[in-house]
C-alpha atoms as a PDB file:
ATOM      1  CA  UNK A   1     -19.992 -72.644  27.569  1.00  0.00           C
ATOM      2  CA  UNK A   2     -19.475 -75.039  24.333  1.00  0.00           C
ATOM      3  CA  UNK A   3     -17.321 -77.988  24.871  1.00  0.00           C
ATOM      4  CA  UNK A   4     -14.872 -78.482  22.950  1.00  0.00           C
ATOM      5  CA  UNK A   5     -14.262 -81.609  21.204  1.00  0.00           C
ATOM      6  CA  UNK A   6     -11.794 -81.114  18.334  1.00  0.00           C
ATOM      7  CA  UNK A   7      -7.834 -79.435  18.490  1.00  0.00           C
ATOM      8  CA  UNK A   8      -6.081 -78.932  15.723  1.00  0.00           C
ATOM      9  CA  UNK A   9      -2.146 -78.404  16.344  1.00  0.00           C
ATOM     10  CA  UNK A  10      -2.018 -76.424  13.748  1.00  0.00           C
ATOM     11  CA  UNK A  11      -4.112 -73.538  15.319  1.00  0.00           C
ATOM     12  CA  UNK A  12      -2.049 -71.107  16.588  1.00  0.00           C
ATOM     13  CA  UNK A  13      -4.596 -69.060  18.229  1.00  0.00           C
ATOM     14  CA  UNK A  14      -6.305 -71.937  20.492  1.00  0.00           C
ATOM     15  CA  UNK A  15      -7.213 -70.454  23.675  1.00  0.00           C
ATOM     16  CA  UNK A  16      -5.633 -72.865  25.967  1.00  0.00           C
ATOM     17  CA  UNK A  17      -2.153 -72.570  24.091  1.00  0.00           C
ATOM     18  CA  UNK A  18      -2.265 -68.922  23.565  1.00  0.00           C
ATOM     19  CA  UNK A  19      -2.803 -65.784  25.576  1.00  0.00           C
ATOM     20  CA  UNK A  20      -3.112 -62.747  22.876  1.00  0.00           C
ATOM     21  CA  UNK A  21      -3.300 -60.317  26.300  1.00  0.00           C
ATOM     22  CA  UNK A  22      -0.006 -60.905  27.090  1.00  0.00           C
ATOM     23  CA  UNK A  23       0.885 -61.948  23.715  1.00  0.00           C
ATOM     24  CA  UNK A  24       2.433 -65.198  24.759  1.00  0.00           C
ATOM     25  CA  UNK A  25       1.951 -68.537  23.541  1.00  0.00           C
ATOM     26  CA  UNK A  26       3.254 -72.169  23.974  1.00  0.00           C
ATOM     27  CA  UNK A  27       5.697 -73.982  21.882  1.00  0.00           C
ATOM     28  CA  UNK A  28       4.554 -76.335  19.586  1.00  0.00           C
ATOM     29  CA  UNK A  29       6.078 -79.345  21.706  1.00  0.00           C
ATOM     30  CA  UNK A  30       3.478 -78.315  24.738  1.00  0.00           C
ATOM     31  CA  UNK A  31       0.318 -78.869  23.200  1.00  0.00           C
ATOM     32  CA  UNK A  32       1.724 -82.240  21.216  1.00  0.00           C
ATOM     33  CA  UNK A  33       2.972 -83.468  24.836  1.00  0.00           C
ATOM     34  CA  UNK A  34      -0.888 -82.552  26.600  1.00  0.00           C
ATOM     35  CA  UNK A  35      -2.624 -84.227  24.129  1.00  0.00           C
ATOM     36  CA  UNK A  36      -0.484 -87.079  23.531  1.00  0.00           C
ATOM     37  CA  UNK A  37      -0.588 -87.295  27.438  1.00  0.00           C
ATOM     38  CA  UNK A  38      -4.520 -87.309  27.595  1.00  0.00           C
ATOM     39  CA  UNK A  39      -4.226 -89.762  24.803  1.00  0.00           C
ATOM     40  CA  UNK A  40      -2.470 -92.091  27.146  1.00  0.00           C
ATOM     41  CA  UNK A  41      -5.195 -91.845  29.395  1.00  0.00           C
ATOM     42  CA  UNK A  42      -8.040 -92.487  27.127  1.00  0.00           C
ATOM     43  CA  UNK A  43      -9.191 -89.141  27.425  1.00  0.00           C
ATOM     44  CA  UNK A  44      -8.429 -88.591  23.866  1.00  0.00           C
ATOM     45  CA  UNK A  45      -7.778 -90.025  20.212  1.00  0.00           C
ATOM     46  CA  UNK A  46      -5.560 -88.603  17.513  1.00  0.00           C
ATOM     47  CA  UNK A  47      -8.042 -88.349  14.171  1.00  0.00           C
ATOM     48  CA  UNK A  48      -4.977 -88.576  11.464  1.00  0.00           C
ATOM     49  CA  UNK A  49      -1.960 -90.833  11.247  1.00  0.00           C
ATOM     50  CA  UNK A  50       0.353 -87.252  11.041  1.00  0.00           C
ATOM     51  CA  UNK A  51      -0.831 -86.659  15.069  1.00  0.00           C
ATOM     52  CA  UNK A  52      -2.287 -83.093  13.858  1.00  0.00           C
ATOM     53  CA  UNK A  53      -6.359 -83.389  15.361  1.00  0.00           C
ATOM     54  CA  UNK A  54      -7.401 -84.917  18.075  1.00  0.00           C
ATOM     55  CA  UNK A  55     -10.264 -85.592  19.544  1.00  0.00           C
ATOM     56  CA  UNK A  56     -10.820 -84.723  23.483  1.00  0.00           C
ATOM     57  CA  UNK A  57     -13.143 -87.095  24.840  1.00  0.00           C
ATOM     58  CA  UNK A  58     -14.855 -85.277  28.115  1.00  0.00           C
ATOM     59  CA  UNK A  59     -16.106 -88.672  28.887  1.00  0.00           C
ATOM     60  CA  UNK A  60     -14.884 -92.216  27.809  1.00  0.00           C
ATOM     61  CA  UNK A  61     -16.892 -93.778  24.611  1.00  0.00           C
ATOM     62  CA  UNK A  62     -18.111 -96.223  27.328  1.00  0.00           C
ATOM     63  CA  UNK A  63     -19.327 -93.394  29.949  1.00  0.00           C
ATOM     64  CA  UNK A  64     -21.174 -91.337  26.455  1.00  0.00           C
ATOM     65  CA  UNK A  65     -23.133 -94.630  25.946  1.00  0.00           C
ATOM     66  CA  UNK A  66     -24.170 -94.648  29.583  1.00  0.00           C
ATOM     67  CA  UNK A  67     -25.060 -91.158  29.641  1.00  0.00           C
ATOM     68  CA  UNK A  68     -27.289 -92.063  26.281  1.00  0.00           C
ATOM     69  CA  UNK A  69     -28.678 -94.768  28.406  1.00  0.00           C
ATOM     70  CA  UNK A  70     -29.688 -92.632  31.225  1.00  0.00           C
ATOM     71  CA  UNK A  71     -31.334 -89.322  28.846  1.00  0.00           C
ATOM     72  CA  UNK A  72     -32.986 -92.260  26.922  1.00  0.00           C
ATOM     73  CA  UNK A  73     -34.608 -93.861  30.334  1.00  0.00           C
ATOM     74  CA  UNK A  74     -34.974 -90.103  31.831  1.00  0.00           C
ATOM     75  CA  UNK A  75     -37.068 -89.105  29.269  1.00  0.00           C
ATOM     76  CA  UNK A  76     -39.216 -92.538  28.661  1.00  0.00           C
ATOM     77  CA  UNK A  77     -37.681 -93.281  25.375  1.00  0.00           C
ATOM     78  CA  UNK A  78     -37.262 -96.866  25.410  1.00  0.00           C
ATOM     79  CA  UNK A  79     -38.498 -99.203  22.331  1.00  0.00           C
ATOM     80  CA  UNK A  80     -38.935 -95.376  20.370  1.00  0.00           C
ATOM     81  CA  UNK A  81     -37.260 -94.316  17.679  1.00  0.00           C
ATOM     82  CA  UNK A  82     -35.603 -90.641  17.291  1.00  0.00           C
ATOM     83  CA  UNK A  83     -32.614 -89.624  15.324  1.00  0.00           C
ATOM     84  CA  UNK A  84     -28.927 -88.888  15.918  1.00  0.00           C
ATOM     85  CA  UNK A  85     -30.193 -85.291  15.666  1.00  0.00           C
ATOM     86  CA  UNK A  86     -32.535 -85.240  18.148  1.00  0.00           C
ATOM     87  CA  UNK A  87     -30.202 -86.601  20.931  1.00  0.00           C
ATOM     88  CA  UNK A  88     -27.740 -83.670  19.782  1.00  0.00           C
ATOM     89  CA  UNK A  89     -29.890 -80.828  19.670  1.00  0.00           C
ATOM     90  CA  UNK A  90     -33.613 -81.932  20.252  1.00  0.00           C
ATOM     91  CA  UNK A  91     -35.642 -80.009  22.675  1.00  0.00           C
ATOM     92  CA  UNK A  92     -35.111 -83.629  25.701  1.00  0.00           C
ATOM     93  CA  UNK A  93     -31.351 -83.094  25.377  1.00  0.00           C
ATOM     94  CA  UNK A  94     -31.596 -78.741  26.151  1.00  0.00           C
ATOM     95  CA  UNK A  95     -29.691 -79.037  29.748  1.00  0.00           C
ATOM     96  CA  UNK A  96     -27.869 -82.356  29.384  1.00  0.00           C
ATOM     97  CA  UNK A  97     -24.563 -83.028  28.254  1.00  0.00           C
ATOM     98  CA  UNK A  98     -25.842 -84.735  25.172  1.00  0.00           C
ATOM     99  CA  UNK A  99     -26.982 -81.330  23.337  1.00  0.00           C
ATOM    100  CA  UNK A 100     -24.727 -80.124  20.955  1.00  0.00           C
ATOM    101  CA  UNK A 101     -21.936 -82.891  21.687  1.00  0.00           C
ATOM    102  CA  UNK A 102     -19.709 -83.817  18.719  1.00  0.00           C
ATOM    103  CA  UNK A 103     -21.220 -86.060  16.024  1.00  0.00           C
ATOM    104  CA  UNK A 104     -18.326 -87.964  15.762  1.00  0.00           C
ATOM    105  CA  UNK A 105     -18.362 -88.723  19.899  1.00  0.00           C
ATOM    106  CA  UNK A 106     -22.152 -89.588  19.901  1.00  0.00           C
ATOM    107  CA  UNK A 107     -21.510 -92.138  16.567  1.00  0.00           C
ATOM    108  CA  UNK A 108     -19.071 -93.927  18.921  1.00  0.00           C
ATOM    109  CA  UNK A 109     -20.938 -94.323  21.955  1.00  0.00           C
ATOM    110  CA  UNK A 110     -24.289 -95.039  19.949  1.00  0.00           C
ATOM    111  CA  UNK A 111     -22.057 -97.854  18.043  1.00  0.00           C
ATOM    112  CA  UNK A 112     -20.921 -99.400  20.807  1.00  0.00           C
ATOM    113  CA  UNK A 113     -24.400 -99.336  22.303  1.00  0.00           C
ATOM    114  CA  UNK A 114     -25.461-101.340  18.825  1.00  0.00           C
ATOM    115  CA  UNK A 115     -22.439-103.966  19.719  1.00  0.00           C
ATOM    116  CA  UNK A 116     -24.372-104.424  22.801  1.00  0.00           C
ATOM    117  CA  UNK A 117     -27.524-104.884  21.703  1.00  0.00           C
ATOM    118  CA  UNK A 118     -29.254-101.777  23.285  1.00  0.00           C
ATOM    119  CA  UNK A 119     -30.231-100.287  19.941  1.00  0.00           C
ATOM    120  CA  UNK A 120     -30.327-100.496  16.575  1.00  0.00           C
ATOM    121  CA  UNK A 121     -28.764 -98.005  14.136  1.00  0.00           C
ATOM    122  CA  UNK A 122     -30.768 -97.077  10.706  1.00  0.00           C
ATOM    123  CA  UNK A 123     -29.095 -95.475   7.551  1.00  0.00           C
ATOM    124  CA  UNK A 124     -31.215 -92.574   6.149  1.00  0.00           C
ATOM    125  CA  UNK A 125     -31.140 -91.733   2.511  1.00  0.00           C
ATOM    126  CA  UNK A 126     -27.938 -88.560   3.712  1.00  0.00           C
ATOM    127  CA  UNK A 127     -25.027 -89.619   5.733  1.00  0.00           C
ATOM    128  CA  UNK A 128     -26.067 -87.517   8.494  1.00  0.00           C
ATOM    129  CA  UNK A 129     -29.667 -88.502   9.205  1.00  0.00           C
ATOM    130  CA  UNK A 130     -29.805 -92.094  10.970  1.00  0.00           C
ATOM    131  CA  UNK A 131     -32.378 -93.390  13.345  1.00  0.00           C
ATOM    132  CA  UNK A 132     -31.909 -94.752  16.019  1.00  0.00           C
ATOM    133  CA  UNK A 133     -34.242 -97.709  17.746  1.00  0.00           C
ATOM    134  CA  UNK A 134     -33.640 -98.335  21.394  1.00  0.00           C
ATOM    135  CA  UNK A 135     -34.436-101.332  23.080  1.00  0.00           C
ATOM    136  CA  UNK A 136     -33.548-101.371  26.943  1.00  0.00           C
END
């Protein structure tokens, strides 16, 4: 099963706010309450000022980066270099929690990582190809 990281409000047909079987769904206010509720807990952030997208966070930003940690210790990466890329969908991620999470999840835990001093972040010459240097 894919996680899923991103809700939009605005999608009427989300499974966990609809049932087309029985043809019944929530009302709007449901979904806004749950999420602003897992908000409250740090489960979650809202990605727009209007409240419409929000980001589910299956683990806290600080529990990702330890989870990073442990796959980059598990698999003897330490002091190598590898891309955001490979910790989403590289061939030492298949079977961890890491492959196929949400770019925008992994960004935060790898960046507060960098505030910490475990790695380094690298701009590529595209937005979306950085390497990463870890030194742990």
């Amino acid at each position: 099963m894919k996680s899923i990281f991103v809700i939009g409000l605005e999608d009427q047909d989300f499974p966990l706010f609809s049932n087309p079987a029985i043809e019944r769904s929530l009302t709007h206010e449901a979904p806004e309450a749950f999420l602003s509720a897992l908000v409250a807990q740090g489960r979650a952030k809202w990605l727009d000022k209007g409240r419409r997208k929000c980001l589910v966070l299956w683990h806290r930003i600080q529990d990702w980066a330890n989870i990073v940690l442990d796959f980059v210790k598990d698999n003897g990466l330490e002091d190598s270099v590898m891309t955001v890329e490979e910790i989403r969908s590289g061939i030492e991620s298949r079977g961890t929690e890491l492959h196929g999470i949400d770019r925008m999840v992994l960004m935060r835990a790898l960046k507060l990582l960098e505030q910490k001093g475990k790695l380094a972040i690298f701009k590529g010459t595209t937005g979306d190809d950085e390497g990463l240097k870890f030194s742990i």
